[in-house]
PDB file of N, CA and C in Angstrom:
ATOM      1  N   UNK A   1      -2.581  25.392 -17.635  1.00  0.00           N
ATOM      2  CA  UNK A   1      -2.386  24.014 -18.022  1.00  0.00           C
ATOM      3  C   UNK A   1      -1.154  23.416 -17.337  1.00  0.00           C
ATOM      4  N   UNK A   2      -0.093  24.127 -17.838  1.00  0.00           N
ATOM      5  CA  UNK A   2       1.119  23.617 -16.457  1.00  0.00           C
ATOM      6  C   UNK A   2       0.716  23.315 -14.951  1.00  0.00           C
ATOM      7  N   UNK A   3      -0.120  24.004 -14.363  1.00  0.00           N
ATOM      8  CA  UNK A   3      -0.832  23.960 -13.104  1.00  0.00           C
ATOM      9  C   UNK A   3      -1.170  22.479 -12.813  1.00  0.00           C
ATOM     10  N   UNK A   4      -2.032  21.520 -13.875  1.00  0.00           N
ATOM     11  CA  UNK A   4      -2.605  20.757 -13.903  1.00  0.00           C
ATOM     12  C   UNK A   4      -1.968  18.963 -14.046  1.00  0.00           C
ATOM     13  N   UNK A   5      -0.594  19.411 -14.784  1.00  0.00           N
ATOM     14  CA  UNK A   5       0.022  18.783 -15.103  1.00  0.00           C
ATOM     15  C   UNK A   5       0.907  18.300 -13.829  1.00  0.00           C
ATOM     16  N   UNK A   6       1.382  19.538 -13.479  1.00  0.00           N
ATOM     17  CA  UNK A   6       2.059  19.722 -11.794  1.00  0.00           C
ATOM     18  C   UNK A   6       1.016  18.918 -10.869  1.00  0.00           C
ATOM     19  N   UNK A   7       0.318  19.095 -10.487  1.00  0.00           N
ATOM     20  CA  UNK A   7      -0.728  18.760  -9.958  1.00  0.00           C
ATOM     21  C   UNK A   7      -0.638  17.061 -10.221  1.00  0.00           C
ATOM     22  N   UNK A   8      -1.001  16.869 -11.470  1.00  0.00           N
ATOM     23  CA  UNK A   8      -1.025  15.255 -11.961  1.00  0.00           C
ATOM     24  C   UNK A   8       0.826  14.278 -11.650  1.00  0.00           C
ATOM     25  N   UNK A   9       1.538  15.323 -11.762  1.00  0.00           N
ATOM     26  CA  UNK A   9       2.545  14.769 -11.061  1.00  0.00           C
ATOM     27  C   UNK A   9       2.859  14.261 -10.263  1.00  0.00           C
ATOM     28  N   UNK A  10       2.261  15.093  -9.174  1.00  0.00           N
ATOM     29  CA  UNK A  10       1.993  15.223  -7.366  1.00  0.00           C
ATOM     30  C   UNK A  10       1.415  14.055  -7.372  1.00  0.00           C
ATOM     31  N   UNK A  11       0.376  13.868  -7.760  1.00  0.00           N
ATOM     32  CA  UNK A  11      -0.885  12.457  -7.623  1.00  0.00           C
ATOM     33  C   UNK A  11       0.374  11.664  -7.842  1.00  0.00           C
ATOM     34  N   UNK A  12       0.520  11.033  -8.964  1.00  0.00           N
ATOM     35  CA  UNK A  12       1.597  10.056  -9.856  1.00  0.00           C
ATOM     36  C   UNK A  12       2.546   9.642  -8.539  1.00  0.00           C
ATOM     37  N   UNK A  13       3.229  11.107  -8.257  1.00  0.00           N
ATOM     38  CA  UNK A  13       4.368  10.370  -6.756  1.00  0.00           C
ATOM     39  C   UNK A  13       3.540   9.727  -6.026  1.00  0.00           C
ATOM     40  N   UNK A  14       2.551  10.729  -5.163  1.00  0.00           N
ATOM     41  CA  UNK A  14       1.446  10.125  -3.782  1.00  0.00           C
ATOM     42  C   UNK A  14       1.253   8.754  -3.931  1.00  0.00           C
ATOM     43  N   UNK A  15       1.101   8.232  -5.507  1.00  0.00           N
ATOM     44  CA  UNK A  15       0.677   7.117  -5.229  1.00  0.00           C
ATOM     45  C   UNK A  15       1.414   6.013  -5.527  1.00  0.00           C
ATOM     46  N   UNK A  16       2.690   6.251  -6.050  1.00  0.00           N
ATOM     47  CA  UNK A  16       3.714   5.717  -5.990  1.00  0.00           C
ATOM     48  C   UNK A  16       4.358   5.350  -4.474  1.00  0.00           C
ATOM     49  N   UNK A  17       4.317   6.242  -3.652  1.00  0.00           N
ATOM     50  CA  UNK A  17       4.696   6.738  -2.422  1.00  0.00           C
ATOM     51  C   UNK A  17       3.953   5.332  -1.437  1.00  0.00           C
ATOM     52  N   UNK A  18       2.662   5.604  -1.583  1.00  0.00           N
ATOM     53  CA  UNK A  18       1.462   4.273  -1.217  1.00  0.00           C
ATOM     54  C   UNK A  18       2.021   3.034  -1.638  1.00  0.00           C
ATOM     55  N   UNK A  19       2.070   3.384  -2.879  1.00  0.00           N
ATOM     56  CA  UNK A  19       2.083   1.580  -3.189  1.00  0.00           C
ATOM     57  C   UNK A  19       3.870   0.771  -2.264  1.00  0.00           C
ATOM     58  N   UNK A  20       4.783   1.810  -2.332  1.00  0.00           N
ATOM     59  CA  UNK A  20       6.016   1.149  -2.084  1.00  0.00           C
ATOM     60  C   UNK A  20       5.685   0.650  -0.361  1.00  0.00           C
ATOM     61  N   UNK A  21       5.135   1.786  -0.119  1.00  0.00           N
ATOM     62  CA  UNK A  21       4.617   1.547   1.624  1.00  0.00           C
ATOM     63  C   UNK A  21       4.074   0.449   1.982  1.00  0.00           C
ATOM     64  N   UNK A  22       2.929   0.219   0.987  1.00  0.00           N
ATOM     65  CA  UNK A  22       2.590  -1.107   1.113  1.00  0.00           C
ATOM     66  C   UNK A  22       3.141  -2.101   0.893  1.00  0.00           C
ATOM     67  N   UNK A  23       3.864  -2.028  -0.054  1.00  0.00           N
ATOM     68  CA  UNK A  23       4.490  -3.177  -0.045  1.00  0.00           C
ATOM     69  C   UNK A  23       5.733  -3.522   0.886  1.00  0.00           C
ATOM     70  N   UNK A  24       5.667  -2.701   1.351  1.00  0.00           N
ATOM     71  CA  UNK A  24       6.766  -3.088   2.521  1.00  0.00           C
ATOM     72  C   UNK A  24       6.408  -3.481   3.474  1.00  0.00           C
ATOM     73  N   UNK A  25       4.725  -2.794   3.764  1.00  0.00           N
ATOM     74  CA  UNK A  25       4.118  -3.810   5.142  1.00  0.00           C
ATOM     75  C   UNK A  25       3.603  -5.023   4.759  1.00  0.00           C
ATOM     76  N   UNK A  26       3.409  -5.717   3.724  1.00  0.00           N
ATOM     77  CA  UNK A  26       3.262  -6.519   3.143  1.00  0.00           C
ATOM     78  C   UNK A  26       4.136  -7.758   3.317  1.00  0.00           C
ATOM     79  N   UNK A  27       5.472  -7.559   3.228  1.00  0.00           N
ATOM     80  CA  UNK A  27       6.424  -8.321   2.975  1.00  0.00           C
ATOM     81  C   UNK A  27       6.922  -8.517   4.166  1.00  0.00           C
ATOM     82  N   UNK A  28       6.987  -7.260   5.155  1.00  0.00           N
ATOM     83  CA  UNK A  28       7.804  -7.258   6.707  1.00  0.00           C
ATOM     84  C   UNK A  28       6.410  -8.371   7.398  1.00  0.00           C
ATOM     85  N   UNK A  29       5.291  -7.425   7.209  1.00  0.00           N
ATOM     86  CA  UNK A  29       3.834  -8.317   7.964  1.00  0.00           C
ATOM     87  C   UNK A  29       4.350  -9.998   7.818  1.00  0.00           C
ATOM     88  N   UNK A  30       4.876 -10.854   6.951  1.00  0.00           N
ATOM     89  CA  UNK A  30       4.735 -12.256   6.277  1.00  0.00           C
ATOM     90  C   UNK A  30       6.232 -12.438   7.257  1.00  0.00           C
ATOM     91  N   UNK A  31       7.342 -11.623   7.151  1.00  0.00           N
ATOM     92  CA  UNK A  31       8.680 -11.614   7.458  1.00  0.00           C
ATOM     93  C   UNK A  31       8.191 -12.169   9.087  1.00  0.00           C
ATOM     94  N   UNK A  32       7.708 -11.547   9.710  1.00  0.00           N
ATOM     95  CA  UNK A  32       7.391 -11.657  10.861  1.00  0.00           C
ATOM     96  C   UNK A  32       6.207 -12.840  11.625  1.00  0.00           C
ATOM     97  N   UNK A  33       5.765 -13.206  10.314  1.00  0.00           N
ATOM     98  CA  UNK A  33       4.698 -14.581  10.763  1.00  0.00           C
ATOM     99  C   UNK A  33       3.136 -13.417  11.480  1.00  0.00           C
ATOM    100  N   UNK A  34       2.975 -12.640  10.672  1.00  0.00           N
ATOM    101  CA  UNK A  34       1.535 -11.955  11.001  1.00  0.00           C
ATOM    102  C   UNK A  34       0.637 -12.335   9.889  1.00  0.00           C
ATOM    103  N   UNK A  35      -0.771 -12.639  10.539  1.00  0.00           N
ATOM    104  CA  UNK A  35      -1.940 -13.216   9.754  1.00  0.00           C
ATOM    105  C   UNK A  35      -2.040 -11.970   8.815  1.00  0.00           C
ATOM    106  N   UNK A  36      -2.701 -12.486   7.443  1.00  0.00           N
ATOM    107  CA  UNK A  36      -3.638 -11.386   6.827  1.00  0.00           C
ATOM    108  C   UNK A  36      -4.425 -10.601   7.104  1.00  0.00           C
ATOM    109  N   UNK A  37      -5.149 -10.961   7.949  1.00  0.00           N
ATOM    110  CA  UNK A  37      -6.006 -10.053   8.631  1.00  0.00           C
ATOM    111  C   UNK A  37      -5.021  -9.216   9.954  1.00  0.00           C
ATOM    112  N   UNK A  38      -4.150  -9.735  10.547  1.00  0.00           N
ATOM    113  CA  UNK A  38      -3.238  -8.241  11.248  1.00  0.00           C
ATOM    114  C   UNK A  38      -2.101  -7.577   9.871  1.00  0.00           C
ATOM    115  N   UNK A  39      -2.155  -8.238   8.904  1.00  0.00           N
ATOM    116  CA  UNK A  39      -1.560  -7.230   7.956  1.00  0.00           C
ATOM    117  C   UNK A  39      -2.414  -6.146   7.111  1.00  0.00           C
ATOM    118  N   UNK A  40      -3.715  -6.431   7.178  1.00  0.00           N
ATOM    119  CA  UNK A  40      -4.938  -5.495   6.705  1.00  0.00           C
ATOM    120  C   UNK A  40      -5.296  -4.463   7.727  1.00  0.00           C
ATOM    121  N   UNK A  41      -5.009  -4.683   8.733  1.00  0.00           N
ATOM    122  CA  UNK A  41      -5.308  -3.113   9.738  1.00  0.00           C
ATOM    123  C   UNK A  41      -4.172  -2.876  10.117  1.00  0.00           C
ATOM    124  N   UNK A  42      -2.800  -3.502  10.123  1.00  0.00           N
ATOM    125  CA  UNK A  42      -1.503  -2.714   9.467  1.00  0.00           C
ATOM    126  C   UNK A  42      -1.829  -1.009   8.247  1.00  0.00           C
ATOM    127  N   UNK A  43      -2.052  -2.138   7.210  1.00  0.00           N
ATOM    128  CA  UNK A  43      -2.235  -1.577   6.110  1.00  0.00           C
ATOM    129  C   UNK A  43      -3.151  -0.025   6.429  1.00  0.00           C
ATOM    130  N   UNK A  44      -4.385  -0.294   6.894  1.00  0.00           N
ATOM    131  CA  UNK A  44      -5.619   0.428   6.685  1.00  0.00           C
ATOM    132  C   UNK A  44      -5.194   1.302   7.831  1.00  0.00           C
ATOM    133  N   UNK A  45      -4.515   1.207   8.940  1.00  0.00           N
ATOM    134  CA  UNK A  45      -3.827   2.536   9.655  1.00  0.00           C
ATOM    135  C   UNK A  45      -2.609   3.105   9.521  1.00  0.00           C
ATOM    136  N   UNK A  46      -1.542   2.049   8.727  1.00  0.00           N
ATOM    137  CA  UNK A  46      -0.653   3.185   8.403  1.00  0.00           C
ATOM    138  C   UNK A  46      -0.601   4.185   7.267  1.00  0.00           C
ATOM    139  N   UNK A  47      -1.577   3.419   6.268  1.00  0.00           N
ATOM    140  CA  UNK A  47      -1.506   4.326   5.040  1.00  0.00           C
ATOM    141  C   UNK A  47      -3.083   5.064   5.105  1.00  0.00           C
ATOM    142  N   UNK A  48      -3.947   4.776   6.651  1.00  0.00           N
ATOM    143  CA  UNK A  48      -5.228   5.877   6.068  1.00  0.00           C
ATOM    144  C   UNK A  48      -6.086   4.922   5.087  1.00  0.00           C
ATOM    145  N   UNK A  49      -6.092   4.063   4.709  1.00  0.00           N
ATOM    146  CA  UNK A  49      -6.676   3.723   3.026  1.00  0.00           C
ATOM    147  C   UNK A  49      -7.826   2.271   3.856  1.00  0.00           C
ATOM    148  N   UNK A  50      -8.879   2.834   2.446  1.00  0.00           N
ATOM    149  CA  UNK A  50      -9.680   1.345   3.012  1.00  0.00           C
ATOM    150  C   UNK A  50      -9.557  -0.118   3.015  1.00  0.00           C
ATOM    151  N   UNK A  51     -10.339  -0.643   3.405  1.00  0.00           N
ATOM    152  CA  UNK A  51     -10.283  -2.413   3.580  1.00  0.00           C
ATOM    153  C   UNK A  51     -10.108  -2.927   2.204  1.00  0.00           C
ATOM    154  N   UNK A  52     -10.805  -2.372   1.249  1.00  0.00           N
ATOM    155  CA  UNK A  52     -11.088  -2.729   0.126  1.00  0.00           C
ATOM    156  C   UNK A  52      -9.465  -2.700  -0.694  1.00  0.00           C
ATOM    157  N   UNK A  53      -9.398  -1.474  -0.505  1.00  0.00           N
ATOM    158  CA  UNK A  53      -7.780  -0.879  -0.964  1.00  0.00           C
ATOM    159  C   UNK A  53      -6.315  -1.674  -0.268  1.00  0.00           C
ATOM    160  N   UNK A  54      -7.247  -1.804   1.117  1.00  0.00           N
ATOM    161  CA  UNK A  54      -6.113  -2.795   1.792  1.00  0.00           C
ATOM    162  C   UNK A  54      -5.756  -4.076   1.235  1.00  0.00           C
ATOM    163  N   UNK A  55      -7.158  -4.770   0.902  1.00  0.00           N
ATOM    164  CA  UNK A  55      -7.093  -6.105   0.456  1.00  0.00           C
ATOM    165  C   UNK A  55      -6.042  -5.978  -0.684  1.00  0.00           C
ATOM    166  N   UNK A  56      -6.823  -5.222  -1.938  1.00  0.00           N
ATOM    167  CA  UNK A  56      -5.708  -4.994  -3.015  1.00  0.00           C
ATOM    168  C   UNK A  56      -4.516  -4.889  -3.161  1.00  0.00           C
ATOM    169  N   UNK A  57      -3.782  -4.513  -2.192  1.00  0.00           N
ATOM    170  CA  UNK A  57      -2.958  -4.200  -1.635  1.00  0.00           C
ATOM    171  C   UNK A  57      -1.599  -5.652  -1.401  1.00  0.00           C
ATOM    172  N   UNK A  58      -2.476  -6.133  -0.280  1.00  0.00           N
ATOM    173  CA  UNK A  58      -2.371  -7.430   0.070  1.00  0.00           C
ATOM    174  C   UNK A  58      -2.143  -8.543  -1.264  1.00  0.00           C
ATOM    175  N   UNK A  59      -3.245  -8.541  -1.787  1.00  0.00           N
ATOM    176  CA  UNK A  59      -3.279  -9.380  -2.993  1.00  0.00           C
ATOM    177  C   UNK A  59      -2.090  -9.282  -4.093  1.00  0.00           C
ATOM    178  N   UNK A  60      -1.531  -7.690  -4.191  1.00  0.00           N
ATOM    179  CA  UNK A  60      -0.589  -7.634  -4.974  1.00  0.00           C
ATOM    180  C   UNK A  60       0.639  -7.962  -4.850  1.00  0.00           C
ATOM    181  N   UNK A  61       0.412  -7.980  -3.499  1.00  0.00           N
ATOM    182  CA  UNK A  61       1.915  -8.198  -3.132  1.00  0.00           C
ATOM    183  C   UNK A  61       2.423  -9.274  -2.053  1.00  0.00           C
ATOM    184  N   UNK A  62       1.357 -10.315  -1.828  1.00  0.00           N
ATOM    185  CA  UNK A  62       1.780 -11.262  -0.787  1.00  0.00           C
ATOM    186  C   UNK A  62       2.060 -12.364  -1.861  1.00  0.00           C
ATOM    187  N   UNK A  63       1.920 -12.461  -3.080  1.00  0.00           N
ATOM    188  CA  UNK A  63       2.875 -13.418  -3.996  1.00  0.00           C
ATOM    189  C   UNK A  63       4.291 -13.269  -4.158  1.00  0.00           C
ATOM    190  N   UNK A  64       4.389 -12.205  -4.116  1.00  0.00           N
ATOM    191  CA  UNK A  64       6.329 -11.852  -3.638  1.00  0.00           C
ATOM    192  C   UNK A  64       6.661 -12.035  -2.810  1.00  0.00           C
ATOM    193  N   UNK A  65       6.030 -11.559  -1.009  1.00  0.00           N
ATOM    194  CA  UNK A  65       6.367 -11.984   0.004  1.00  0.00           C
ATOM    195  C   UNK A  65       6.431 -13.628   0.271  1.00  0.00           C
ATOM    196  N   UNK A  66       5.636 -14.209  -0.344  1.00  0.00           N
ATOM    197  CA  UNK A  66       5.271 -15.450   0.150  1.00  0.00           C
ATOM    198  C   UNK A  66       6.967 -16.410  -0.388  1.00  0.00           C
TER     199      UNK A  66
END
């Protein structure tokens, strides 16, 4: 059971880890005057993750950048 928990930890950072990433290409992408769509294949090659995930991504966090 400790195994599992450890494990669920690991996840918890990873995706903590993601989200800060993104949001940093998020905010630099806008910093720099890049469209949404060159901040979505930003997104979708530096973090690996899909369009779908990208968008989300985007959505969460281009109200702060903006």
């Amino acid at each position: 059971m400790c195994k599992a928990f450890e494990d669920m930890k690991e996840e918890g950072r990873q995706e903590g880890r993601i989200e800060g990433r993104a949001e940093e290409i998020v905010e630099t992408g806008y910093e720099f005057g890049l469209t949404a769509e060159d901040i979505l294949i930003r997104l979708q090659s530096k973090l690996n993750i899909s369009l779908e995930e990208a968008e989300l991504f985007l959505k969460m966090y281009e109200k702060q950048a903006v």
